[in-house]
C-alpha atoms as a PDB file:
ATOM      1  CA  UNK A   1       0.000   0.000   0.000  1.00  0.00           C
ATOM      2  CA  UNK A   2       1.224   3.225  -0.807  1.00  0.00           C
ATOM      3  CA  UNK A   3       2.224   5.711   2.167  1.00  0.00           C
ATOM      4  CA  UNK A   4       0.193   9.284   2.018  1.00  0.00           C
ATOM      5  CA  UNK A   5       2.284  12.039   0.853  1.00  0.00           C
ATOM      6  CA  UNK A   6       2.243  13.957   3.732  1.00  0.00           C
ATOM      7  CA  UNK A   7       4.336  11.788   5.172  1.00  0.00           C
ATOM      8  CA  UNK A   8       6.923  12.099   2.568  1.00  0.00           C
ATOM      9  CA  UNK A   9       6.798  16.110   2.837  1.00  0.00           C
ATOM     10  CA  UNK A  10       9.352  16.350   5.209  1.00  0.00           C
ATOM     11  CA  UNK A  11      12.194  19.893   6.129  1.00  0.00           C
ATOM     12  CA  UNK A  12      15.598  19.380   4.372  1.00  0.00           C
ATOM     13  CA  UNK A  13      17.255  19.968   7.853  1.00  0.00           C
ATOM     14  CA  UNK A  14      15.386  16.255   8.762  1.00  0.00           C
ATOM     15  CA  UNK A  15      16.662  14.277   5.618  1.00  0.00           C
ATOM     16  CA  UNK A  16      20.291  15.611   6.218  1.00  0.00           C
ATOM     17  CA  UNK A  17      20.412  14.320   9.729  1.00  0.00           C
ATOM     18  CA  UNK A  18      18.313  11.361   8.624  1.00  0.00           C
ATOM     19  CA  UNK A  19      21.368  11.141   5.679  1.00  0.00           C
ATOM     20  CA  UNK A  20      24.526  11.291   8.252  1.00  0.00           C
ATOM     21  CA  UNK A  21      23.084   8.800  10.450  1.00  0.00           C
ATOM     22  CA  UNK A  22      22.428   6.774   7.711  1.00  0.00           C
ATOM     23  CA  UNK A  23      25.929   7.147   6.793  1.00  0.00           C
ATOM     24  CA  UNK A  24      27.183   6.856  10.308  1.00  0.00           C
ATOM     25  CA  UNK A  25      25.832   3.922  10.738  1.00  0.00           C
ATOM     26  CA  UNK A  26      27.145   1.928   7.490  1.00  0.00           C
ATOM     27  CA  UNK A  27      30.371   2.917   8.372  1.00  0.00           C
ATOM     28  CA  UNK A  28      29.734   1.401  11.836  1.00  0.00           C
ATOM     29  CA  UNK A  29      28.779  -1.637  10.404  1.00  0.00           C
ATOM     30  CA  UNK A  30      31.548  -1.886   8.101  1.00  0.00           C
ATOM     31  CA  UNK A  31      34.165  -1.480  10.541  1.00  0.00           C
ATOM     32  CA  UNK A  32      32.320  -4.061  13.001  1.00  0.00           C
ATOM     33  CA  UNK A  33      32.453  -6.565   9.819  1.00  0.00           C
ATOM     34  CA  UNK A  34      35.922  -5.723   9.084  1.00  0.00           C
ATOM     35  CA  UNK A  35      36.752  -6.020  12.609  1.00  0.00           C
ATOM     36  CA  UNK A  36      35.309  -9.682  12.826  1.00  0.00           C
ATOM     37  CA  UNK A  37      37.159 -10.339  10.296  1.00  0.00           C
ATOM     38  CA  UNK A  38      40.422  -9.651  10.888  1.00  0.00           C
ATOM     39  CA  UNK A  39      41.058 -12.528  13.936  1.00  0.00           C
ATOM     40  CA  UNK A  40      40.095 -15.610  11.516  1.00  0.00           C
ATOM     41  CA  UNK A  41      42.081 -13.918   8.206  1.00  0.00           C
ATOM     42  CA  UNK A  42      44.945 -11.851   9.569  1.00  0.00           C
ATOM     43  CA  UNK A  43      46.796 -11.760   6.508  1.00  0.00           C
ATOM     44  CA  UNK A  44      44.031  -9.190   5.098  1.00  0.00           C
ATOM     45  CA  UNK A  45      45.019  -6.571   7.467  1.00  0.00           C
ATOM     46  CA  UNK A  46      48.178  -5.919   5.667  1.00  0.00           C
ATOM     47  CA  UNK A  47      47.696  -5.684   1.894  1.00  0.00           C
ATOM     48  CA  UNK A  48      50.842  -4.606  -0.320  1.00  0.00           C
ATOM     49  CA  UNK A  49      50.038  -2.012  -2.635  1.00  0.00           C
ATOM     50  CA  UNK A  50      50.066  -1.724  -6.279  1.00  0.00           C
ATOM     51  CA  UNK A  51      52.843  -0.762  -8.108  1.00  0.00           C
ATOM     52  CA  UNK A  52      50.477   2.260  -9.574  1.00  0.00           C
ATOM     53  CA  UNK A  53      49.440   2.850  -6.081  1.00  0.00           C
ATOM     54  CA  UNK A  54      52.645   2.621  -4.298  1.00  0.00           C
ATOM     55  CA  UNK A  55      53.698   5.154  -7.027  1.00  0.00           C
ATOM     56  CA  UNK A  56      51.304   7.797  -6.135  1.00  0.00           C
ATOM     57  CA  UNK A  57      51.773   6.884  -2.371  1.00  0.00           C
ATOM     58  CA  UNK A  58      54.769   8.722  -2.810  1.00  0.00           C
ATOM     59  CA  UNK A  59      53.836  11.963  -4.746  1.00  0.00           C
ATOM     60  CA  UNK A  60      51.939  12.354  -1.328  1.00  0.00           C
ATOM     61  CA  UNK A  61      55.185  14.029   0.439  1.00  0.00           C
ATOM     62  CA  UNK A  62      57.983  13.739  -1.557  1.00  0.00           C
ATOM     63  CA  UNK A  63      58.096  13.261  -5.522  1.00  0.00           C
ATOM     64  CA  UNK A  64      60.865  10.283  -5.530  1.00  0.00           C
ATOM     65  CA  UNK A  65      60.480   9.388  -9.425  1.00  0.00           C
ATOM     66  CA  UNK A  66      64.112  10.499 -11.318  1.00  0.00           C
ATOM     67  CA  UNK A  67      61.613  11.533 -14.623  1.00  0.00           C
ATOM     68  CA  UNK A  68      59.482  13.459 -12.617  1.00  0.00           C
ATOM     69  CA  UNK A  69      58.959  16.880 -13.350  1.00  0.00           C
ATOM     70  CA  UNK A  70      57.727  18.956 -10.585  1.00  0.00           C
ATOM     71  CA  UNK A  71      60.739  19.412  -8.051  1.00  0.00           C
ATOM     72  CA  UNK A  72      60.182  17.681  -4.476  1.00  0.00           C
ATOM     73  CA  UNK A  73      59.388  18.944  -1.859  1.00  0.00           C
ATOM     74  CA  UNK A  74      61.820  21.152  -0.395  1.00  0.00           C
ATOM     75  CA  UNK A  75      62.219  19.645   3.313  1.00  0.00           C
ATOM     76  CA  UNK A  76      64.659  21.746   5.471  1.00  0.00           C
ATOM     77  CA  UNK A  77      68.215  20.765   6.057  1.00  0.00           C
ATOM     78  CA  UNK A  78      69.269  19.271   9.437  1.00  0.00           C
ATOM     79  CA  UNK A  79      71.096  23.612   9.922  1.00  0.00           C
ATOM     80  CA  UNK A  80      67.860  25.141   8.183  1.00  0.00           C
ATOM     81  CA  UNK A  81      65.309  22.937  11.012  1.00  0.00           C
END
């Protein structure tokens, strides 16, 4: 049976907070599932990255390729810190 529309008329303000506990809560549920499943496979805690990944893993900080070209970051010298 279809619900009346009235009920479905409802302030903005309510959906948002409707939205992040919505949100809040999958993410709760994922990280209880995860968390269950780490003490029967602990070898999936620690997953090696990608060679693509590991490769932008270290653009993060420091630009480490020799063919890159956008200098690194300049981190202070040992005298300069």
């Amino acid at each position: 049976m279809a619900r009346p529309i009235r009920e479905l008329n409802v302030p903005l303000t309510q959906l948002q907070q409707d939205m992040r506990r919505l949100v809040a809560r999958q993410r709760a549920t994922t990280s209880a599932e995860r968390l269950q499943l780490l003490p029967t496979h602990p070898e999936t805690a620690m997953v090696a990255a990608s060679a693509g990944e590991q490769a932008e893993q270290r653009h993060w900080l420091y630009d480490a390729d020799p063919d890159a070209t956008t200098p690194a970051f300049p981190y202070p010298t040992a005298q300069e810190a």
